[in-house]
PDB file of N, CA and C in Angstrom:
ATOM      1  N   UNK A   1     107.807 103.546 111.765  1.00  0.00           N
ATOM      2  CA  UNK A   1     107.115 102.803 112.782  1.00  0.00           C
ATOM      3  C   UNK A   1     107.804 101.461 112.949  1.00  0.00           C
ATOM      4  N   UNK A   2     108.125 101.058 114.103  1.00  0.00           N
ATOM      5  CA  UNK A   2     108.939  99.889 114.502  1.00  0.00           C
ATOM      6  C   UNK A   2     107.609  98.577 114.376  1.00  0.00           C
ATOM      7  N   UNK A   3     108.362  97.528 113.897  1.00  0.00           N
ATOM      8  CA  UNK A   3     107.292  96.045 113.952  1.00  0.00           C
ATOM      9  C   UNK A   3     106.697  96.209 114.752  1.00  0.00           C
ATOM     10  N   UNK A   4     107.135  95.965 115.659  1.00  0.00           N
ATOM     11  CA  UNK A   4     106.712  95.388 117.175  1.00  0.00           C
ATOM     12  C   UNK A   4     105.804  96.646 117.393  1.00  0.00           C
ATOM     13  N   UNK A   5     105.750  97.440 117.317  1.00  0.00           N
ATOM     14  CA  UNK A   5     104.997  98.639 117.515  1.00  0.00           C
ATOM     15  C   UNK A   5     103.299  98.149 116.892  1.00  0.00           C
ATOM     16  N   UNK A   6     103.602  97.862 115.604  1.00  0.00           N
ATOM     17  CA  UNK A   6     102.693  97.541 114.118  1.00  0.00           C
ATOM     18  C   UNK A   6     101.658  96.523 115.520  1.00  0.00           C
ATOM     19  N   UNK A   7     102.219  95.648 115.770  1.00  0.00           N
ATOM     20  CA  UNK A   7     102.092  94.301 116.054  1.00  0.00           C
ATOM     21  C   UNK A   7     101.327  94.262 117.400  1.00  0.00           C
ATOM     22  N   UNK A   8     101.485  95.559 118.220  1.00  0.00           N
ATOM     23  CA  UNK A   8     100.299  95.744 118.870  1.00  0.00           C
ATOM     24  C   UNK A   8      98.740  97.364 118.750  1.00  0.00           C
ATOM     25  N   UNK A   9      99.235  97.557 117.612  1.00  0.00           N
ATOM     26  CA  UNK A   9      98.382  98.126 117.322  1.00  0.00           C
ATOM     27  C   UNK A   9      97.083  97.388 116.738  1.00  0.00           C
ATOM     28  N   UNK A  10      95.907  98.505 117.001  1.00  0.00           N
ATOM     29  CA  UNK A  10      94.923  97.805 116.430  1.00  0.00           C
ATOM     30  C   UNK A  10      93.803  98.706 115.926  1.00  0.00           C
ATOM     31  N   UNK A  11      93.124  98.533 114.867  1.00  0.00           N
ATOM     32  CA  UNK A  11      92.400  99.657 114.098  1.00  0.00           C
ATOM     33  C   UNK A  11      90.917  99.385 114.617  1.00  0.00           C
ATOM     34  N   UNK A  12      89.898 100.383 114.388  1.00  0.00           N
ATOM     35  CA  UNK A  12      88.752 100.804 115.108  1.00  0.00           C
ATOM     36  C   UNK A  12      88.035 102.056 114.183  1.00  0.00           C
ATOM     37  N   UNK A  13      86.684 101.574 113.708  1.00  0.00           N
ATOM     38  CA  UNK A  13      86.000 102.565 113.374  1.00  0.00           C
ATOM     39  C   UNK A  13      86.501 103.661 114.228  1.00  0.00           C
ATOM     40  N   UNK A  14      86.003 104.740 113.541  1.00  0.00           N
ATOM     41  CA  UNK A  14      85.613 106.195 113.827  1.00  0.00           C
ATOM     42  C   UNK A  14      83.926 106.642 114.250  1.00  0.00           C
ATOM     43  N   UNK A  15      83.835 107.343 115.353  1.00  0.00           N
ATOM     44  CA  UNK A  15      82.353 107.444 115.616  1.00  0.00           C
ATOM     45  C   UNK A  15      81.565 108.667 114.421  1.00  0.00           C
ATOM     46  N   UNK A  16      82.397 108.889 113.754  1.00  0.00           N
ATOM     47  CA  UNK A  16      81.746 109.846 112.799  1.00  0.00           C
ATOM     48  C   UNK A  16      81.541 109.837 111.205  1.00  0.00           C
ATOM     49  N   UNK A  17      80.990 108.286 111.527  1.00  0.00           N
ATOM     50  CA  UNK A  17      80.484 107.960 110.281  1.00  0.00           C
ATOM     51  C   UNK A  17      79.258 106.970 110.135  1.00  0.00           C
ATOM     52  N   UNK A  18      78.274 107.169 109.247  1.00  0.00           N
ATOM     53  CA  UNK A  18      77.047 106.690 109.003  1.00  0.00           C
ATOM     54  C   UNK A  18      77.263 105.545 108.172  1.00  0.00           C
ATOM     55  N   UNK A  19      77.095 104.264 108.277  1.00  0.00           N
ATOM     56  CA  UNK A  19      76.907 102.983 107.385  1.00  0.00           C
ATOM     57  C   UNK A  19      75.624 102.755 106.731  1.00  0.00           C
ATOM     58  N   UNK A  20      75.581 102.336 105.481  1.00  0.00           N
ATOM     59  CA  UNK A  20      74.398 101.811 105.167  1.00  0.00           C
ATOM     60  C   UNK A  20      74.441 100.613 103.855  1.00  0.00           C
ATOM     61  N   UNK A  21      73.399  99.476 104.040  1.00  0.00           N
ATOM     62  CA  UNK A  21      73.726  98.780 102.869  1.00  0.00           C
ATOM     63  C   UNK A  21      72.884  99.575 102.149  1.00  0.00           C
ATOM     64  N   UNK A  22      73.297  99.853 100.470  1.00  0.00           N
ATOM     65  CA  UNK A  22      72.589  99.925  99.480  1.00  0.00           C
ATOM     66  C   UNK A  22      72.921  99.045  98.038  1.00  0.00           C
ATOM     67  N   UNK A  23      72.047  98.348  97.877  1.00  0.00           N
ATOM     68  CA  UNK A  23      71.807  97.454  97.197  1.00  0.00           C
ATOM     69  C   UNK A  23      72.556  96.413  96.909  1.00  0.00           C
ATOM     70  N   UNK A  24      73.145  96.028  97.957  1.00  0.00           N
ATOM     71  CA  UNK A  24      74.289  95.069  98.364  1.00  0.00           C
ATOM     72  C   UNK A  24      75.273  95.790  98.619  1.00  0.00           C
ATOM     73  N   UNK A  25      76.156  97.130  98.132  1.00  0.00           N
ATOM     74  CA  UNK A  25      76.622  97.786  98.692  1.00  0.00           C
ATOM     75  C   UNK A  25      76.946  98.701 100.130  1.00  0.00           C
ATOM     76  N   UNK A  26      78.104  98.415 100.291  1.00  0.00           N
ATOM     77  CA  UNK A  26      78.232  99.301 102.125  1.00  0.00           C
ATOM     78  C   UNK A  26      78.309 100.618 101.441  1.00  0.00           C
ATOM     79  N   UNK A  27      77.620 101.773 101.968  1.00  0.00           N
ATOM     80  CA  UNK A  27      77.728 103.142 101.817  1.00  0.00           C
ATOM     81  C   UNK A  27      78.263 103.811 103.550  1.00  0.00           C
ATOM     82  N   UNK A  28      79.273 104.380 103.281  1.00  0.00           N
ATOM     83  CA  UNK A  28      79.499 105.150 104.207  1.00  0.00           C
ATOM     84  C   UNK A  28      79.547 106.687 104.064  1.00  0.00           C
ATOM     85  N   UNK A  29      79.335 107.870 105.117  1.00  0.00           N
ATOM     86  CA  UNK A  29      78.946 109.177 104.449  1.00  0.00           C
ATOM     87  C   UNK A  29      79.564 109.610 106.017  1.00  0.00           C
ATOM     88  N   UNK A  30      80.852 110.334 105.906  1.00  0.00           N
ATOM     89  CA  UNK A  30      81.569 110.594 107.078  1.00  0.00           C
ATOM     90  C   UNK A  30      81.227 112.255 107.524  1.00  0.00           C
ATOM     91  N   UNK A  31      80.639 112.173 108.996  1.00  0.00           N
ATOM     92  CA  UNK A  31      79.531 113.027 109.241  1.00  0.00           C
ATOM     93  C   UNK A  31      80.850 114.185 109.317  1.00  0.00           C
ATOM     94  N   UNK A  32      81.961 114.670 109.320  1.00  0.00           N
ATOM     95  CA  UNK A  32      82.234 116.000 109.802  1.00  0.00           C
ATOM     96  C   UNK A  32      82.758 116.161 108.356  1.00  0.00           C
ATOM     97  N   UNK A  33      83.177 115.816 107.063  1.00  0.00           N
ATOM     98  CA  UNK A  33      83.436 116.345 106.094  1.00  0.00           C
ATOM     99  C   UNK A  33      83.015 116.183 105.356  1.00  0.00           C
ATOM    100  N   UNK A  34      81.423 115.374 105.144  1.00  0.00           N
ATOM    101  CA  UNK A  34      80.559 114.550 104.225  1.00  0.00           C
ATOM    102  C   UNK A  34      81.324 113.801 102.613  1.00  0.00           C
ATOM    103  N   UNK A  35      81.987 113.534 103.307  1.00  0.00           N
ATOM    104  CA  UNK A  35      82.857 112.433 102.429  1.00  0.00           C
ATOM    105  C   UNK A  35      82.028 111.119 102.099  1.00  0.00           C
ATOM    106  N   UNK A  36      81.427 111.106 101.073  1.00  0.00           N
ATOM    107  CA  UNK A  36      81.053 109.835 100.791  1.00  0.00           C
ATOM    108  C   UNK A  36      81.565 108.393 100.129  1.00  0.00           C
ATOM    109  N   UNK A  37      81.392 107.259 100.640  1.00  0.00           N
ATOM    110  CA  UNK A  37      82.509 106.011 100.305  1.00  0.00           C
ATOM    111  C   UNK A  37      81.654 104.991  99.643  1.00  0.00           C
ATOM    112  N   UNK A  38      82.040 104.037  99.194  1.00  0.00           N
ATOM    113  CA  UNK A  38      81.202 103.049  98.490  1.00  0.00           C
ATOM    114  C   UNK A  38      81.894 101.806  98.776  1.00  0.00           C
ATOM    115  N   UNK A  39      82.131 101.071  99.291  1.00  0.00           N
ATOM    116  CA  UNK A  39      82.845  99.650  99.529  1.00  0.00           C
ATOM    117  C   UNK A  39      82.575  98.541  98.775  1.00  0.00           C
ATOM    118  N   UNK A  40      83.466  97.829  98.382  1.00  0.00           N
ATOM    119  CA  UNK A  40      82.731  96.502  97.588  1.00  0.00           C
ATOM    120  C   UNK A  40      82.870  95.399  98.900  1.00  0.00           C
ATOM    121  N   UNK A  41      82.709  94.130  98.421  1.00  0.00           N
ATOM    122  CA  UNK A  41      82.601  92.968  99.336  1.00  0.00           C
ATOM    123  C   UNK A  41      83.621  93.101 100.535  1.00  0.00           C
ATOM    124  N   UNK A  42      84.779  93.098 100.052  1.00  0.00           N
ATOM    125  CA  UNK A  42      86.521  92.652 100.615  1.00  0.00           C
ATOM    126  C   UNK A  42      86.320  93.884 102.020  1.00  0.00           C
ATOM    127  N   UNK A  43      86.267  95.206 101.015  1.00  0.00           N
ATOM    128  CA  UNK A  43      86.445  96.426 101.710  1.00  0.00           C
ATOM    129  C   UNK A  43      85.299  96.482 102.884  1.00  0.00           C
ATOM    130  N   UNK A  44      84.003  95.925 102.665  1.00  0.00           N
ATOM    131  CA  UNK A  44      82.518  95.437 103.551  1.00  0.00           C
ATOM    132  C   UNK A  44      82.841  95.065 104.664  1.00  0.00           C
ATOM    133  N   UNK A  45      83.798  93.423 104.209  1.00  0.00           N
ATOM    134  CA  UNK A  45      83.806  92.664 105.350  1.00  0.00           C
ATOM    135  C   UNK A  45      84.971  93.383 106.178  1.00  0.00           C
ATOM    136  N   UNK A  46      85.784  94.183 106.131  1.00  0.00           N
ATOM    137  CA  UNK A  46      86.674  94.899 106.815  1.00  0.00           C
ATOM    138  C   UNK A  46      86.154  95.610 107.511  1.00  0.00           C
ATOM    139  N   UNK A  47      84.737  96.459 107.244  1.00  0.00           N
ATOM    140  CA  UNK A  47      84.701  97.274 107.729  1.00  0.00           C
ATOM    141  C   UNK A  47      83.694  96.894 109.384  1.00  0.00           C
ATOM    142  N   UNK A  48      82.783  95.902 108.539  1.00  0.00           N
ATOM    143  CA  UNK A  48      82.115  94.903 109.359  1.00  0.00           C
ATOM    144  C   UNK A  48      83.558  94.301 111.049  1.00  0.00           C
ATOM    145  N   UNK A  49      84.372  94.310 110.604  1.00  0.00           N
ATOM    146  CA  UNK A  49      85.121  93.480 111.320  1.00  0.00           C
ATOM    147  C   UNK A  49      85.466  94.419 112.505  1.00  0.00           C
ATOM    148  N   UNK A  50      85.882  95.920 111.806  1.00  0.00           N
ATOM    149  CA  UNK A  50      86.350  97.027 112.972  1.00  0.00           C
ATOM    150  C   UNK A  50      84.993  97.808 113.737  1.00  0.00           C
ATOM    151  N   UNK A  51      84.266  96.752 114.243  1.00  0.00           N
ATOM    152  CA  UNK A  51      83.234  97.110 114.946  1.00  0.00           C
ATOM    153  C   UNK A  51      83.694  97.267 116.381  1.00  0.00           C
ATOM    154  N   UNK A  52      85.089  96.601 116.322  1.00  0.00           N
ATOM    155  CA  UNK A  52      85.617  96.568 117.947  1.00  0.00           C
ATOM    156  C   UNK A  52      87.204  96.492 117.044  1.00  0.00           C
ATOM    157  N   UNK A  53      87.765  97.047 117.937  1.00  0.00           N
ATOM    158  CA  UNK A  53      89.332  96.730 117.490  1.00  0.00           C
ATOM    159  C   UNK A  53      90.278  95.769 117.288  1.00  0.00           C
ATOM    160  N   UNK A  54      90.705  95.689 116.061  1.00  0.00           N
ATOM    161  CA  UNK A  54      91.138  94.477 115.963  1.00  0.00           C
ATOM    162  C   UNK A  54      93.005  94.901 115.201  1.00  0.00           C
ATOM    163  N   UNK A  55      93.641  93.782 115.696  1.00  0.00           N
ATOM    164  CA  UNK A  55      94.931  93.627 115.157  1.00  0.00           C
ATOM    165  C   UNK A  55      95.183  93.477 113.310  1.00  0.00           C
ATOM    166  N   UNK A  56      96.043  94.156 112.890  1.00  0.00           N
ATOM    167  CA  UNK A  56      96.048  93.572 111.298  1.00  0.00           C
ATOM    168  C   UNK A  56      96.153  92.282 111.485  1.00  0.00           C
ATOM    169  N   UNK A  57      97.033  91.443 112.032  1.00  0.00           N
ATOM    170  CA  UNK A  57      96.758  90.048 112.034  1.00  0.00           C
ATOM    171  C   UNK A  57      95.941  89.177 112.025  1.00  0.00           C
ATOM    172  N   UNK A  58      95.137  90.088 113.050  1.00  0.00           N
ATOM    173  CA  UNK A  58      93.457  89.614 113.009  1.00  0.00           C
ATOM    174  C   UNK A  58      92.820  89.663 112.069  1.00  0.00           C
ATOM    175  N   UNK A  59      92.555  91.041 111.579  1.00  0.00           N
ATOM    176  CA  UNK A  59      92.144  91.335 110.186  1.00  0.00           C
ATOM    177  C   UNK A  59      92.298  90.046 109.475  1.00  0.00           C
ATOM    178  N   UNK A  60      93.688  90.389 108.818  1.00  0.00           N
ATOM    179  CA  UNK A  60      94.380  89.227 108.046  1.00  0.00           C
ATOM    180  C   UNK A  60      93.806  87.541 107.902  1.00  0.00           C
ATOM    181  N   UNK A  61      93.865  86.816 109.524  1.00  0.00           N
ATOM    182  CA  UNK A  61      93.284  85.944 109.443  1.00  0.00           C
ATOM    183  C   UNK A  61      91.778  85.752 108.814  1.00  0.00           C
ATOM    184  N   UNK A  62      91.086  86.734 109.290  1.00  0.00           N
ATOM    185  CA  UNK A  62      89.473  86.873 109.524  1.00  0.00           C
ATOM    186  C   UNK A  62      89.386  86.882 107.716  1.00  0.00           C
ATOM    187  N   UNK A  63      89.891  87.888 107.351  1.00  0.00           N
ATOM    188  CA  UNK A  63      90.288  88.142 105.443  1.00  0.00           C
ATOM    189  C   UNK A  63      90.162  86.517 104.797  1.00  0.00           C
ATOM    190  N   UNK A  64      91.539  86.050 105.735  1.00  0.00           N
ATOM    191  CA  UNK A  64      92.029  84.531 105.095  1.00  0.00           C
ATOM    192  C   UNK A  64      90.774  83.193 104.464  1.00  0.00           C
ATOM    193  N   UNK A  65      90.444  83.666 105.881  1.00  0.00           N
ATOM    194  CA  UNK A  65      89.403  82.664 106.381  1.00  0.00           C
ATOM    195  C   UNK A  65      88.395  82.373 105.551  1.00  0.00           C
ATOM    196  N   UNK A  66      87.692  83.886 104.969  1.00  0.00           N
ATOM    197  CA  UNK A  66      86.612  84.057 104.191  1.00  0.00           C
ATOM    198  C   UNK A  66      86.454  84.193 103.086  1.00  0.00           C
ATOM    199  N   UNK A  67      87.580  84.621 102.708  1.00  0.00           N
ATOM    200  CA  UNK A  67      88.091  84.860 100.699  1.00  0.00           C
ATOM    201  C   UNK A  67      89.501  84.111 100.251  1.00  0.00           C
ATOM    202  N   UNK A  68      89.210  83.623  99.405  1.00  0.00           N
ATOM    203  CA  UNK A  68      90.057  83.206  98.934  1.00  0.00           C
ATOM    204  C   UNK A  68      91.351  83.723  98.262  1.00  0.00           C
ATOM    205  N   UNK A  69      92.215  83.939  99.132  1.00  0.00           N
ATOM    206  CA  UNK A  69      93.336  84.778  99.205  1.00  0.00           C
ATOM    207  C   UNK A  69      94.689  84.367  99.691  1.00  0.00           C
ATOM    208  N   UNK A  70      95.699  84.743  99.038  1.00  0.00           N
ATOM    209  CA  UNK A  70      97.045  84.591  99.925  1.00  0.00           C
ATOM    210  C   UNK A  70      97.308  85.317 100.974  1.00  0.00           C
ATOM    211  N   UNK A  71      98.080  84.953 101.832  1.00  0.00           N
ATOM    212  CA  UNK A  71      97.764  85.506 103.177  1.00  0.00           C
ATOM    213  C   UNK A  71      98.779  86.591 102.843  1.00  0.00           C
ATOM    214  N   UNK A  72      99.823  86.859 102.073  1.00  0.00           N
ATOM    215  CA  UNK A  72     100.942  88.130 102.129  1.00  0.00           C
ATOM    216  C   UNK A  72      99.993  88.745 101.277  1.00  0.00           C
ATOM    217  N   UNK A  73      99.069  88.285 100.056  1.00  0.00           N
ATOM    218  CA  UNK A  73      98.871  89.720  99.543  1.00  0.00           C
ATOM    219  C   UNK A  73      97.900  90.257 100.011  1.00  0.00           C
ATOM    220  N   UNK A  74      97.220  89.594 101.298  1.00  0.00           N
ATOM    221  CA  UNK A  74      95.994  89.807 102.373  1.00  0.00           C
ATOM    222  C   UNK A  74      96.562  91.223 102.817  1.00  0.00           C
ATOM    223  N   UNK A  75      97.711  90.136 103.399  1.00  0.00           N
ATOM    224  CA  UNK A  75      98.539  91.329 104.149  1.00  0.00           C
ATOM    225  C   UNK A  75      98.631  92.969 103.788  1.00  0.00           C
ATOM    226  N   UNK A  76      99.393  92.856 102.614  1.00  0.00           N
ATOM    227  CA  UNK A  76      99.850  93.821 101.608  1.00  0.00           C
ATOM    228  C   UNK A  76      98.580  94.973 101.632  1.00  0.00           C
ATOM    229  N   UNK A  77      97.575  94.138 100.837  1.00  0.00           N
ATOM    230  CA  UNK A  77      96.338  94.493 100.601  1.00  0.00           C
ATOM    231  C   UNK A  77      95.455  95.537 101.946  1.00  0.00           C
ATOM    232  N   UNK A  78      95.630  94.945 102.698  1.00  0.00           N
ATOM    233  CA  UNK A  78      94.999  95.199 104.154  1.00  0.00           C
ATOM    234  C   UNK A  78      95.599  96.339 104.888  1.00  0.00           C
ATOM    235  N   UNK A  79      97.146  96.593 104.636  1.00  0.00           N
ATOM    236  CA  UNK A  79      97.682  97.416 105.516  1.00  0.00           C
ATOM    237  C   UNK A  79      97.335  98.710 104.813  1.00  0.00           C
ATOM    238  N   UNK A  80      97.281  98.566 103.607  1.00  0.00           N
ATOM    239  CA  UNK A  80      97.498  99.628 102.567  1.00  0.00           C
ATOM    240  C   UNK A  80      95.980  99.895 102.623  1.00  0.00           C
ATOM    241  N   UNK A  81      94.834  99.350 102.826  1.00  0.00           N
ATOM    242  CA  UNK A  81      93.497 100.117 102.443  1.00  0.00           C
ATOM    243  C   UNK A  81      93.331 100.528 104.194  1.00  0.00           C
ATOM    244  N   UNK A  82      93.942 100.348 105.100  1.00  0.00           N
ATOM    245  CA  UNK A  82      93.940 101.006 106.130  1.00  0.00           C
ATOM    246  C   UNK A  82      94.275 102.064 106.404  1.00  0.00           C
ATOM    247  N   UNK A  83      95.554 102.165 106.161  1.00  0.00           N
ATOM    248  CA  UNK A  83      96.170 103.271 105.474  1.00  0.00           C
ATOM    249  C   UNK A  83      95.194 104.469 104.963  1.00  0.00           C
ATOM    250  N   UNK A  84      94.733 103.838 104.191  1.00  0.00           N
ATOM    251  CA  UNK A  84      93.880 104.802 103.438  1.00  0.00           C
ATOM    252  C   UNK A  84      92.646 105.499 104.419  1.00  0.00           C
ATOM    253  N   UNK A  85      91.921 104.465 104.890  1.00  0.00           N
ATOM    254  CA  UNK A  85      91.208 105.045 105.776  1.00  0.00           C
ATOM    255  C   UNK A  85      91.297 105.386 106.536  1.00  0.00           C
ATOM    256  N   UNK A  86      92.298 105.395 107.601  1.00  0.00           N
ATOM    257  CA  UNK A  86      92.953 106.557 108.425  1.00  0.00           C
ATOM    258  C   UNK A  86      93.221 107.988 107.729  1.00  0.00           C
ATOM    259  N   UNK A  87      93.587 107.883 106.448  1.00  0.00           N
ATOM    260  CA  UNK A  87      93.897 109.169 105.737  1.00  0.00           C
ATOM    261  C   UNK A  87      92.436 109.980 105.798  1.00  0.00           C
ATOM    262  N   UNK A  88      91.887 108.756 105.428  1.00  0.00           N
ATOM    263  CA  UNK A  88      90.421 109.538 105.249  1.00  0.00           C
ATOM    264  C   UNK A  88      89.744 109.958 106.278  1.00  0.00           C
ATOM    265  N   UNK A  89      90.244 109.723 107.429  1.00  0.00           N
ATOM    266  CA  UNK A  89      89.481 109.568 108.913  1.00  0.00           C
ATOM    267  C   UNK A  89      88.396 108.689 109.054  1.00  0.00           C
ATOM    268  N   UNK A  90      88.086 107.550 108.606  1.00  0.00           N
ATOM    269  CA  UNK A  90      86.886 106.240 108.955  1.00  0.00           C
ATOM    270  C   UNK A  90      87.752 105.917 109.829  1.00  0.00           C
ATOM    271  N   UNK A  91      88.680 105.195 110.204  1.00  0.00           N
ATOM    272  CA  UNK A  91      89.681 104.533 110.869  1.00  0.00           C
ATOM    273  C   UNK A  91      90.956 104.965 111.920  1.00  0.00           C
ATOM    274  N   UNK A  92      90.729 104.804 113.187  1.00  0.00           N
ATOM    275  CA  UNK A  92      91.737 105.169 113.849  1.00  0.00           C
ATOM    276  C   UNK A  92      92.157 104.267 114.207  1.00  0.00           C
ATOM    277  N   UNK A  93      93.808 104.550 115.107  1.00  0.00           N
ATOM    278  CA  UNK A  93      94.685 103.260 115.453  1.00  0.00           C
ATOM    279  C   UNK A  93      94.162 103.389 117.316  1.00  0.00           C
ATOM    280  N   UNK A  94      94.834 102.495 117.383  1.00  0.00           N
ATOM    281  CA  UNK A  94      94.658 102.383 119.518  1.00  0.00           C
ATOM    282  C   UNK A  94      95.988 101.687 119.503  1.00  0.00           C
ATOM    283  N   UNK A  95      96.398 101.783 120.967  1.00  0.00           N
ATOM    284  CA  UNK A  95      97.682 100.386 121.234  1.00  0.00           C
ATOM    285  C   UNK A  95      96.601  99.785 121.881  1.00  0.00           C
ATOM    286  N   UNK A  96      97.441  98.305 121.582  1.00  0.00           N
ATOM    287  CA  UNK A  96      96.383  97.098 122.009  1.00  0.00           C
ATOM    288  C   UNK A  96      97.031  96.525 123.460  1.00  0.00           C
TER     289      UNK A  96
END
């Protein structure tokens, strides 16, 4: 995948999944393969964030802003648990 490519992409829930807090915890339970997820804070506020589509950069900042973090291992951190949830199907990409 080319930068510039990266750089207007932007990630977005999936409509086929159920959120819920439990007991300060985000629970998610993904309705077509009942995959169930457990999120802590970091992974929360991410998920909170792709309520509308947003740029990793965005992400990134929004991350910056709120936890106390370096912004490359934000980075690092961020691309890679996206990653993941695309694997998992919570998360799809769009061009922005």
């Amino acid at each position: 995948m080319a930068a510039s490519s990266s750089l207007t992409q932007q990630y977005v829930r999936t409509s086929d999944v159920i959120s819920t807090d439990v007991a300060g915890d985000l629970v998610l339970l993904h309705t077509q393969n009942w995959n169930y997820f457990e999120f802590d804070k970091i992974a929360a506020s991410i998920w909170k964030l792709l309520d509308a589509p947003r740029s990793l950069p965005a992400l990134v900042e929004a991350l910056v802003a709120e936890f106390e973090v370096d912004e490359a291992v934000c980075l690092s951190d961020t691309k890679a648990f996206l990653d993941d949830m695309i694997a998992q199907g919570l998360v799809t990409i769009v061009e922005g």
